[in-house]
C-alpha atoms as a PDB file:
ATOM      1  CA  UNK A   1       0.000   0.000   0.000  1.00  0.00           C
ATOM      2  CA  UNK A   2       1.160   3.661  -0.422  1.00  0.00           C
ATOM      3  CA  UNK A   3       0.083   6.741   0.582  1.00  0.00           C
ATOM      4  CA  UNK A   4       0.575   9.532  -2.860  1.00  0.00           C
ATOM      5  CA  UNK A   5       1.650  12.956  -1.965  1.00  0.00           C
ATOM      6  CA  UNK A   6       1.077  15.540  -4.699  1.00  0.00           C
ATOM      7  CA  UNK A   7       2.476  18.667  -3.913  1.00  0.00           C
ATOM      8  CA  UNK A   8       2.425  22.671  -5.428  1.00  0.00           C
ATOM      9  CA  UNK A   9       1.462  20.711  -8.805  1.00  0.00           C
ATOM     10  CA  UNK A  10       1.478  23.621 -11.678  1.00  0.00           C
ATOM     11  CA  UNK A  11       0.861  22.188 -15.271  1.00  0.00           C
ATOM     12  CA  UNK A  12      -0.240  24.800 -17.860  1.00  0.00           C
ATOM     13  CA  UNK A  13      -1.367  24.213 -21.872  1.00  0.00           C
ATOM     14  CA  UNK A  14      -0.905  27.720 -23.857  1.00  0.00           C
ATOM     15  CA  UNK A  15      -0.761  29.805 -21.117  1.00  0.00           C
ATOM     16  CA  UNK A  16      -3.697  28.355 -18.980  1.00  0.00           C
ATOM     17  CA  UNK A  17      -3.543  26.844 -15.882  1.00  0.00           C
ATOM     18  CA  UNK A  18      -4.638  23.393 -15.914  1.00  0.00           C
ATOM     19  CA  UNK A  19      -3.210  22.923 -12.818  1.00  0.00           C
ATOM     20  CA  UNK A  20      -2.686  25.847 -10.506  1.00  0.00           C
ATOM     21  CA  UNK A  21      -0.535  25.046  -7.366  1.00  0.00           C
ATOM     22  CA  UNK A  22      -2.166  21.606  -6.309  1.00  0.00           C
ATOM     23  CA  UNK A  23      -1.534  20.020  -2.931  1.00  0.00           C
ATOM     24  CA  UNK A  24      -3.436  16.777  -1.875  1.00  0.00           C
ATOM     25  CA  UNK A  25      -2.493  13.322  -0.374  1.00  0.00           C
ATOM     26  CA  UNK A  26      -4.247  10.383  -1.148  1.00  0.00           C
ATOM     27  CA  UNK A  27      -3.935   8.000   1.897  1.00  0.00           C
ATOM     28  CA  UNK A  28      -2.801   4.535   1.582  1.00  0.00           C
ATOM     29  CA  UNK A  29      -5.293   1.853   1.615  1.00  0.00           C
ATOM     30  CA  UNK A  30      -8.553   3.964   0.866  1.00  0.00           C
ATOM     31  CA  UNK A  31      -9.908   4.803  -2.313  1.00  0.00           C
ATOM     32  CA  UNK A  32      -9.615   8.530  -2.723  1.00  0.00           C
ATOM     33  CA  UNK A  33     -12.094   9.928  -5.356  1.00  0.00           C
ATOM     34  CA  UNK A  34     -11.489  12.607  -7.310  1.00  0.00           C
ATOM     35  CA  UNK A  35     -15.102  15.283  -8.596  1.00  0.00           C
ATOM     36  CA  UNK A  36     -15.238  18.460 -10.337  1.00  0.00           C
ATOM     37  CA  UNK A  37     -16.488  20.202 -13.401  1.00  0.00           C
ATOM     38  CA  UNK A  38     -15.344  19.324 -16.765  1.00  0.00           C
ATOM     39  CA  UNK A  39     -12.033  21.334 -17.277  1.00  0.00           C
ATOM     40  CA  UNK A  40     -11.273  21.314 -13.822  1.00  0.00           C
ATOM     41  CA  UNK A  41      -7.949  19.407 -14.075  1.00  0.00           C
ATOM     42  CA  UNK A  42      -9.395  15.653 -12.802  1.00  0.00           C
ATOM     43  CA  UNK A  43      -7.762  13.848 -15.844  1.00  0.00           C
ATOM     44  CA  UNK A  44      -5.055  16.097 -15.708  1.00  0.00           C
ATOM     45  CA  UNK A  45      -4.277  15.269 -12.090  1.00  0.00           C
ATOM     46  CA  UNK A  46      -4.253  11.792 -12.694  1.00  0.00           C
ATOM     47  CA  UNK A  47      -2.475  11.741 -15.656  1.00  0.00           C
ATOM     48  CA  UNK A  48       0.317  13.973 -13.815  1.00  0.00           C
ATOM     49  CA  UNK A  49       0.154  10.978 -11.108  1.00  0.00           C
ATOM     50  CA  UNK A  50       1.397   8.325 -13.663  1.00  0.00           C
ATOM     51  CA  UNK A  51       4.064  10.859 -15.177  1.00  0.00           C
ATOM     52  CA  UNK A  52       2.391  10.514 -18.437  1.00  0.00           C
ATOM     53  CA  UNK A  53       1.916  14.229 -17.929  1.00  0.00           C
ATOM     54  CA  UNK A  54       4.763  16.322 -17.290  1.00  0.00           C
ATOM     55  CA  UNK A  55       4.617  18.869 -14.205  1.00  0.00           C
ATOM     56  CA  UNK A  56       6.027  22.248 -14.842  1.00  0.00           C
ATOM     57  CA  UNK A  57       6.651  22.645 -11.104  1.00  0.00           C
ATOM     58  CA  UNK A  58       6.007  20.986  -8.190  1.00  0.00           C
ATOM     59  CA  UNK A  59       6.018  16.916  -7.410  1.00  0.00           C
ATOM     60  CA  UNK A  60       4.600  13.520  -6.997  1.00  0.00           C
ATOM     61  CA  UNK A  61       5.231  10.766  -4.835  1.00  0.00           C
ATOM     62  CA  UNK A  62       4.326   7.610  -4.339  1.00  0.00           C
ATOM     63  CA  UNK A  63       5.314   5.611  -0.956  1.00  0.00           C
ATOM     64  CA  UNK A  64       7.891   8.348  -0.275  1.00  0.00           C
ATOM     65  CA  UNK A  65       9.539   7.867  -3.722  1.00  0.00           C
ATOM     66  CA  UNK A  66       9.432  10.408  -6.208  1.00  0.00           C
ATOM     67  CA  UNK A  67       7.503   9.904  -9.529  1.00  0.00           C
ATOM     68  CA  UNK A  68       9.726  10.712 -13.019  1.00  0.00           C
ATOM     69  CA  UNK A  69      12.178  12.844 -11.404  1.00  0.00           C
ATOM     70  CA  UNK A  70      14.754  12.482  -8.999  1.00  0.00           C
ATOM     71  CA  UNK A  71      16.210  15.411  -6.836  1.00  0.00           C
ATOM     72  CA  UNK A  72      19.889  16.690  -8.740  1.00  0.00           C
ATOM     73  CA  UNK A  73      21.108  19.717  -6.168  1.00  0.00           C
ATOM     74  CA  UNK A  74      17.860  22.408  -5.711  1.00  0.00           C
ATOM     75  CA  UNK A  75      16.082  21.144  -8.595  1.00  0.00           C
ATOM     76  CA  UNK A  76      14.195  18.037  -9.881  1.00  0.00           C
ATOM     77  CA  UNK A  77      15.732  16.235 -12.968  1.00  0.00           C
ATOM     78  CA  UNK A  78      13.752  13.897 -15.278  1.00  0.00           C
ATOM     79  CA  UNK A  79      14.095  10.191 -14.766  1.00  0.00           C
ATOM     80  CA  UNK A  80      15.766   8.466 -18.007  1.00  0.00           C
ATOM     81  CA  UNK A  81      12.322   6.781 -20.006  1.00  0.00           C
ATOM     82  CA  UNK A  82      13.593   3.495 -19.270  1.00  0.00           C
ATOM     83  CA  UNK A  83      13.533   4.516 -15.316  1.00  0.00           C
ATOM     84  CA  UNK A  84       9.714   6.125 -15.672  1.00  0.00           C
ATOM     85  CA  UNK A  85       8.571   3.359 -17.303  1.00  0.00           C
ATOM     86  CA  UNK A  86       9.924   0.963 -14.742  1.00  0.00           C
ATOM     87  CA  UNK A  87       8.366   3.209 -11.981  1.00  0.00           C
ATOM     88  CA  UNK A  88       4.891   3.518 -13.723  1.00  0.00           C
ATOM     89  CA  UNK A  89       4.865   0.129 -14.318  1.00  0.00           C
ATOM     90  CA  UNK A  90       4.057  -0.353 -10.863  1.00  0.00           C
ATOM     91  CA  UNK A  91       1.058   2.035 -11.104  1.00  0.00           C
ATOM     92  CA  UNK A  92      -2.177   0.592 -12.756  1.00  0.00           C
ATOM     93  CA  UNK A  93      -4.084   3.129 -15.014  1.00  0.00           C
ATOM     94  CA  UNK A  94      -7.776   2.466 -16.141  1.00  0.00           C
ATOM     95  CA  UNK A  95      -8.558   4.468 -19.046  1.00  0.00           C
ATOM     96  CA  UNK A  96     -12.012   6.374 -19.885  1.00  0.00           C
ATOM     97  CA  UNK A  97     -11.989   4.022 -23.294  1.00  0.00           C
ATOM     98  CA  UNK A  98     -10.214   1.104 -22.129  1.00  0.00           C
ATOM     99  CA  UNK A  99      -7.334   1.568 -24.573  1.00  0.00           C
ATOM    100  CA  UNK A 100      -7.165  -2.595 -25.319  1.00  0.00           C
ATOM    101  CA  UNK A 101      -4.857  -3.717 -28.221  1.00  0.00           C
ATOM    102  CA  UNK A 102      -7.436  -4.668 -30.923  1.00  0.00           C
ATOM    103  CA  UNK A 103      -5.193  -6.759 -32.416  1.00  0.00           C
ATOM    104  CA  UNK A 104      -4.596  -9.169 -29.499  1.00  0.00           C
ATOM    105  CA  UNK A 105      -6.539 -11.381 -27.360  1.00  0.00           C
ATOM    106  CA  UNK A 106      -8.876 -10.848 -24.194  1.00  0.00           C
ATOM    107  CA  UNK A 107      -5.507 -13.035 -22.317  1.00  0.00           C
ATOM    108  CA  UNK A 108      -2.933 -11.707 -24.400  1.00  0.00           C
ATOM    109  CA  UNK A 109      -3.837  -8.185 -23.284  1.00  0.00           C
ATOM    110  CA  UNK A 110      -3.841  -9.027 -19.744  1.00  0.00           C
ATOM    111  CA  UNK A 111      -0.205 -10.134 -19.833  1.00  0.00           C
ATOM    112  CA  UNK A 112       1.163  -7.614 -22.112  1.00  0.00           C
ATOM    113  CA  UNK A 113       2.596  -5.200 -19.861  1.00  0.00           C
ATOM    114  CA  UNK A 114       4.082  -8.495 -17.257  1.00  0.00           C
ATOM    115  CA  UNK A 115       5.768 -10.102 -20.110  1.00  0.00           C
ATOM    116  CA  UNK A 116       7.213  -7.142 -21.666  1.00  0.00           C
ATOM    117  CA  UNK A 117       7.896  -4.063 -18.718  1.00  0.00           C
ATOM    118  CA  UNK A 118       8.230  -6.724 -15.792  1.00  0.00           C
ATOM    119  CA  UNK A 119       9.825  -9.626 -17.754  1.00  0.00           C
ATOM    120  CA  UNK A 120       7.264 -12.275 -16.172  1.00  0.00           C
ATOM    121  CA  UNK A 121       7.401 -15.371 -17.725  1.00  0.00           C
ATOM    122  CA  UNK A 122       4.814 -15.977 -19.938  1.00  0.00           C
ATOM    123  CA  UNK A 123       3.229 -19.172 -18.984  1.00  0.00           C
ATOM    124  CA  UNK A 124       3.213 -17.208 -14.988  1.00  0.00           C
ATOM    125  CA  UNK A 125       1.653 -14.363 -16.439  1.00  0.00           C
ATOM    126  CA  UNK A 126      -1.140 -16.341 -18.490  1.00  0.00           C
ATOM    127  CA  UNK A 127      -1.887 -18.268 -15.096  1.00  0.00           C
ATOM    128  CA  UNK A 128      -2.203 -14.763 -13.186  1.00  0.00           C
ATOM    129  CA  UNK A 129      -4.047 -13.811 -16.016  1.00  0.00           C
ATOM    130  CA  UNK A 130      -6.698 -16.217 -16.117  1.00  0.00           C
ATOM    131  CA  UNK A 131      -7.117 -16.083 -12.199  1.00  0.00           C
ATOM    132  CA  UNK A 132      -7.913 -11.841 -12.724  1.00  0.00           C
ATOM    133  CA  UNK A 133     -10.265 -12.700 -15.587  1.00  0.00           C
ATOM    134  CA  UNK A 134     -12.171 -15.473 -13.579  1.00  0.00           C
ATOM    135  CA  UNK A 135     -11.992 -12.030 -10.547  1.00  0.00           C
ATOM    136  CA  UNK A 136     -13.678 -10.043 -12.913  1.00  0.00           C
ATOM    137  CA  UNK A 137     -16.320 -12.810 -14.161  1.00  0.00           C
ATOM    138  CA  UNK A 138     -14.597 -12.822 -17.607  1.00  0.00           C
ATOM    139  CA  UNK A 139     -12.860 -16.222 -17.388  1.00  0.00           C
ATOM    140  CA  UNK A 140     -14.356 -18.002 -20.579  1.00  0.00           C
ATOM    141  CA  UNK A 141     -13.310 -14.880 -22.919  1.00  0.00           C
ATOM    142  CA  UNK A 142      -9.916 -15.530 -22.748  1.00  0.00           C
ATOM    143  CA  UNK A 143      -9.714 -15.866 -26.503  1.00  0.00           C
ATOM    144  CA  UNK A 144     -12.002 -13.368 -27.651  1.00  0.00           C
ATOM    145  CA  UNK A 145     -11.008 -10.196 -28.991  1.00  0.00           C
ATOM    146  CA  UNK A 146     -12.044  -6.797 -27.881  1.00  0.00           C
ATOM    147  CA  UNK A 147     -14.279  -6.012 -30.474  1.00  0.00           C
ATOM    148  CA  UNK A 148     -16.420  -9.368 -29.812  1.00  0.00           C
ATOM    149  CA  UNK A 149     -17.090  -7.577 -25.827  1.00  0.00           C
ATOM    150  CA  UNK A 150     -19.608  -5.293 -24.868  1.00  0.00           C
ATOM    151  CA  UNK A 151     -18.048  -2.160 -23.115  1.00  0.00           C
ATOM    152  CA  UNK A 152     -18.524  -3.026 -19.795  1.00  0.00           C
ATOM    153  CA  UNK A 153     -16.948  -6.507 -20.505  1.00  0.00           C
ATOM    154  CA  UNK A 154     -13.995  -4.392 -22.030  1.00  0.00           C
ATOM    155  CA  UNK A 155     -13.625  -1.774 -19.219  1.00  0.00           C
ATOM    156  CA  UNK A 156     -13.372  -5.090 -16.743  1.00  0.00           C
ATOM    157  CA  UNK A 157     -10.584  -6.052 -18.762  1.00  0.00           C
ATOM    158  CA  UNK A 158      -9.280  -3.277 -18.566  1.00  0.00           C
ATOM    159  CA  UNK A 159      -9.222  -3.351 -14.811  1.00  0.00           C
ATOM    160  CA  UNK A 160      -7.909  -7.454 -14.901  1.00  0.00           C
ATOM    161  CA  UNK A 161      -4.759  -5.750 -16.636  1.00  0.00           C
ATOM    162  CA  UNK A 162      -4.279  -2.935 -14.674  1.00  0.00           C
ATOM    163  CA  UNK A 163      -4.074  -5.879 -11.981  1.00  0.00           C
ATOM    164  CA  UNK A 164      -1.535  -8.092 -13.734  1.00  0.00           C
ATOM    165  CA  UNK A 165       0.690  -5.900 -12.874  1.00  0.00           C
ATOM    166  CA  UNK A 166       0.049  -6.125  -8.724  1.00  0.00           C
ATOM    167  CA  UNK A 167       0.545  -1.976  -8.629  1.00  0.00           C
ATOM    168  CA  UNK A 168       1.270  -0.529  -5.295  1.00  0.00           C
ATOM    169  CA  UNK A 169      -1.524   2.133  -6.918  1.00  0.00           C
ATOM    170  CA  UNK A 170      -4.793   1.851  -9.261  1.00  0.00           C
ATOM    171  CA  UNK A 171      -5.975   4.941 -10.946  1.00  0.00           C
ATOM    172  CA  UNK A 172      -8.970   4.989 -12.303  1.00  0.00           C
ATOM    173  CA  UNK A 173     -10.075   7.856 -14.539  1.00  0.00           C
ATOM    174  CA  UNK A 174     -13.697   7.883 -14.911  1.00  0.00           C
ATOM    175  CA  UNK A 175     -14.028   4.327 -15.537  1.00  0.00           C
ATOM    176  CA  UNK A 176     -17.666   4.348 -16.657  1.00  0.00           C
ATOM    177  CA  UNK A 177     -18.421   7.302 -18.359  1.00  0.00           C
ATOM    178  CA  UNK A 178     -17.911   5.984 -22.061  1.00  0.00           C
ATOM    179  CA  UNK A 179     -20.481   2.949 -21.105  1.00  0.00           C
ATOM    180  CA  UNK A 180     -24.008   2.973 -21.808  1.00  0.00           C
ATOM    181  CA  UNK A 181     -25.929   3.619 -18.500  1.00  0.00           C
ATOM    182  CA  UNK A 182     -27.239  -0.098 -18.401  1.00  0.00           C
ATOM    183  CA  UNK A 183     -23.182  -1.732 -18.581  1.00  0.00           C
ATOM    184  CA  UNK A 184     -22.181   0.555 -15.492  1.00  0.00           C
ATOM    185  CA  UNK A 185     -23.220  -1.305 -12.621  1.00  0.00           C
ATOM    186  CA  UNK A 186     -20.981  -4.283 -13.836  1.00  0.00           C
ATOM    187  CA  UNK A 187     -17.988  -2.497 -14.038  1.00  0.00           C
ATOM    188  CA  UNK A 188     -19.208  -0.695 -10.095  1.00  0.00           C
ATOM    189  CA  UNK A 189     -19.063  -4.506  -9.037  1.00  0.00           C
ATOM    190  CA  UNK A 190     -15.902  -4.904  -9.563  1.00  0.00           C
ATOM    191  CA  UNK A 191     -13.903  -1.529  -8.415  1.00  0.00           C
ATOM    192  CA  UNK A 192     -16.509  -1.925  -5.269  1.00  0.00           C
ATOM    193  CA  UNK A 193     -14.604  -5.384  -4.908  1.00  0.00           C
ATOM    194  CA  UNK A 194     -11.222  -3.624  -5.465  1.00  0.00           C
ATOM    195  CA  UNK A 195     -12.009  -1.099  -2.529  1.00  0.00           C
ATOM    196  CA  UNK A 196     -12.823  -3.904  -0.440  1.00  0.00           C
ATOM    197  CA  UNK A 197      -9.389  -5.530  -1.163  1.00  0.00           C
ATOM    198  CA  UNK A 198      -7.135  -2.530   0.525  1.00  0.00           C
ATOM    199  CA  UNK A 199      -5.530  -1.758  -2.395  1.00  0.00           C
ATOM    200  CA  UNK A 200      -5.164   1.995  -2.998  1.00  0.00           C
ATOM    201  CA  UNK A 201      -7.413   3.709  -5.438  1.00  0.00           C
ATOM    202  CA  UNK A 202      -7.630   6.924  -6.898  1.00  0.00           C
ATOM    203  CA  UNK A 203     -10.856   7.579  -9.022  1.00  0.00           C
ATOM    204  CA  UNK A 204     -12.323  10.218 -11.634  1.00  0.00           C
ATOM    205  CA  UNK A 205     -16.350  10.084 -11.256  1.00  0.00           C
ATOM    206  CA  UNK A 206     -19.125  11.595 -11.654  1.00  0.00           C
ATOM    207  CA  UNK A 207     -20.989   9.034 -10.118  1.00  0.00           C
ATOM    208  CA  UNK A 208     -21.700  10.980  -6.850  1.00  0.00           C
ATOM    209  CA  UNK A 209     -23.695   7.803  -4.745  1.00  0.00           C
ATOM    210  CA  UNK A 210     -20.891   5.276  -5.861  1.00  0.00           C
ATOM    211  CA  UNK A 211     -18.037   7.975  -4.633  1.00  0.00           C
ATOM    212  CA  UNK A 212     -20.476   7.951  -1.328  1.00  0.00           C
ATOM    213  CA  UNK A 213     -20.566   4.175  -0.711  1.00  0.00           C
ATOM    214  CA  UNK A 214     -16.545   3.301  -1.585  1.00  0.00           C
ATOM    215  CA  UNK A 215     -14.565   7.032  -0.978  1.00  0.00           C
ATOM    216  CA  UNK A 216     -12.584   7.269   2.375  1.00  0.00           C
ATOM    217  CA  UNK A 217     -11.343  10.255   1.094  1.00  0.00           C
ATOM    218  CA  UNK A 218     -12.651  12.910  -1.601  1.00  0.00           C
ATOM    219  CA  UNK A 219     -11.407  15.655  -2.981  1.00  0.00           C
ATOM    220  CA  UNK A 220     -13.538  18.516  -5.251  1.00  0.00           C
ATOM    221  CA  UNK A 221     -11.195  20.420  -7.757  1.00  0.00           C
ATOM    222  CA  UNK A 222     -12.285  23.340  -9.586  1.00  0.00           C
ATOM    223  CA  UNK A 223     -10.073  25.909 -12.232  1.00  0.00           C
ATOM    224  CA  UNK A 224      -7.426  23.479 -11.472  1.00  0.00           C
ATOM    225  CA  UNK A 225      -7.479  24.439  -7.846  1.00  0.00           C
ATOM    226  CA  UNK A 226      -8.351  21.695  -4.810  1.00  0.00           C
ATOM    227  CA  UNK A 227     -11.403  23.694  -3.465  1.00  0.00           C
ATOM    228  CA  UNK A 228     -12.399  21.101  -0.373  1.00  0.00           C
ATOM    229  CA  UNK A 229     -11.153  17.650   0.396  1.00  0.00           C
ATOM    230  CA  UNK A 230     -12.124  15.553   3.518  1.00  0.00           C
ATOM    231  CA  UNK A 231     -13.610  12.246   4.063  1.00  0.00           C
ATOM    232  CA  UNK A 232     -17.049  11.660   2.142  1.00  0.00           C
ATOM    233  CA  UNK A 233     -19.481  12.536   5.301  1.00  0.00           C
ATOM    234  CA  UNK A 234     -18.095  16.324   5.222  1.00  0.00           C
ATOM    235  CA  UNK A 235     -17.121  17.087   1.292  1.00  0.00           C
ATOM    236  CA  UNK A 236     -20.667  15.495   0.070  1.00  0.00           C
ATOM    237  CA  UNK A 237     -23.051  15.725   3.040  1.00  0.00           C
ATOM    238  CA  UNK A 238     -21.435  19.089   4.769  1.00  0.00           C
ATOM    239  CA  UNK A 239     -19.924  20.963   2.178  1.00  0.00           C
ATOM    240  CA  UNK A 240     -18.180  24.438   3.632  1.00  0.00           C
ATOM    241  CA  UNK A 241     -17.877  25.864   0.381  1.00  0.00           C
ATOM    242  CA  UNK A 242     -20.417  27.296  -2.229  1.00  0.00           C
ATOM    243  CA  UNK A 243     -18.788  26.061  -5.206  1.00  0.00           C
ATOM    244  CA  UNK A 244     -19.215  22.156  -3.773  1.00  0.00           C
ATOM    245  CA  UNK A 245     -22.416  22.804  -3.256  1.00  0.00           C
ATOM    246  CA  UNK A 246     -22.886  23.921  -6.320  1.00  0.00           C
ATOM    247  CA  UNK A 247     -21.512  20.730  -8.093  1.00  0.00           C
ATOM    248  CA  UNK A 248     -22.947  18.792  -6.187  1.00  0.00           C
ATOM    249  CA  UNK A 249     -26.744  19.739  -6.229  1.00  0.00           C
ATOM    250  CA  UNK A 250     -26.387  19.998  -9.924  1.00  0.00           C
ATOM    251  CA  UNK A 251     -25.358  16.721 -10.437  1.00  0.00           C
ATOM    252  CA  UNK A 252     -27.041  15.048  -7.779  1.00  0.00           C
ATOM    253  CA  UNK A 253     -30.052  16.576  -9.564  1.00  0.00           C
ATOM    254  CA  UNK A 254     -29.259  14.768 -12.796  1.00  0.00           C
ATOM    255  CA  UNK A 255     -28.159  11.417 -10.654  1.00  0.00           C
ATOM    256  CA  UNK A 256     -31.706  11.292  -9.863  1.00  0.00           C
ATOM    257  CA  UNK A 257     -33.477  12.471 -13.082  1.00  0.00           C
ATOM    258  CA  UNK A 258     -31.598   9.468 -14.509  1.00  0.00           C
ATOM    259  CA  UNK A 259     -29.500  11.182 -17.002  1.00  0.00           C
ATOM    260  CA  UNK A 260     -26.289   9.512 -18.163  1.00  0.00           C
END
């Protein structure tokens, strides 16, 4: 388990703060869940987490080590690629459109990233394979091929192979927005089952009563700024600030209209 520190986090795109001098910490062994507005640096965040996106000041850690960089007299210097993507390959990232290689198999996806970034042997990695598919109730699609799953099926894939890797962290960045409304519960089931297990979680939703039932910690970004962050009972049931408030009516309102 391992507690992530993000700290004075700046990242800007032509001038515009996407991030704007972010400080949160994401304790280890509770699923911390990440809400905001569209555009209010979420993806960004989470992305800056994994070091696929580049800070232009400020840090992350994970477990007291430093993520991409390394400290070189008063400044940070980047990490040689081959050093990031040995670090990130201890992180497990669950993408908004599952990001599965068409080309390969429901297993052969699953032990991709052992057999090539953690040199696993392959007949290992097909056995942990099989055992994450069965976790995920997909263990007699082993040889089918993305396009032959429904989303949902797909996104739980997804999730088996961010496993394979047995990350110290799971990010999750809105896992079920690109899945029609009647396929989200299925994928629920299973990161409900992941919060269960202790591992640590950090999740992009909208999904304001699922963030109530697994969050031990949320956090409400807006402009790129953290705005109110606290275990669920206070952010979502006793907001201090307007702007959660806000949020959260609005799309508590559509939660129960039954929008998607």
């Amino acid at each position: 388990m391992s507690e992530v520190r993000v700290r004075n986090a700046v990242k800007s795109y032509d001038g515009i703060r996407v991030l704007d001098d972010v400080d949160l910490t994401a304790p280890a062994g509770e699923v911390t869940v990440l809400l905001g507005p569209s555009g209010s640096g979420k993806s960004t965040l989470l992305r800056a987490i994994n070091h696929l996106e580049r800070l232009d000041s400020g840090y992350v850690s994970i477990g007291g080590e430093l993520v991409g960089v390394r400290v070189h007299g008063d400044r940070f210097k980047e990490l040689s690629e081959r050093a990031i993507l040995r670090r990130r390959s201890r992180i497990g990232f669950v993408f908004q459109h599952f990001n599965l290689f068409p080309h390969l198999t429901i297993l052969d996806n699953v032990i991709e990233a052992p057999v090539v970034t953690q040199r696993v042997a392959r007949a290992t990695a097909q056995a942990r394979a099989r055992e994450l598919l069965a976790r995920v109730g997909l263990a007699d699609k082993e040889t089918a091929y993305p396009r032959q799953l429904s989303g949902g099926q797909q996104q739980r894939v997804a999730i088996a192979r961010a496993l394979a890797l047995e990350p110290k962290l799971i990010l999750l960045d809105e896992p079920t927005s690109a899945l029609d409304p009647e396929l989200v519960g299925e994928v629920l089931s299973v990161i409900r089952d992941l919060a269960r297990s202790g591992t640590t979680l950090i999740v992009v939703t909208h999904e304001i009563r699922f963030a109530r039932e697994i969050a031990g910690h949320v956090v409400f970004l807006d402009a790129g700024r953290v705005v109110e962050e606290g275990p669920p009972e206070q952010v979502l049931d006793r907001s201090r600030h307007d702007r959660t408030r806000e949020f959260l009516g609005r799309v508590t309102r559509t939660e129960s209209a039954g929008i998607p």
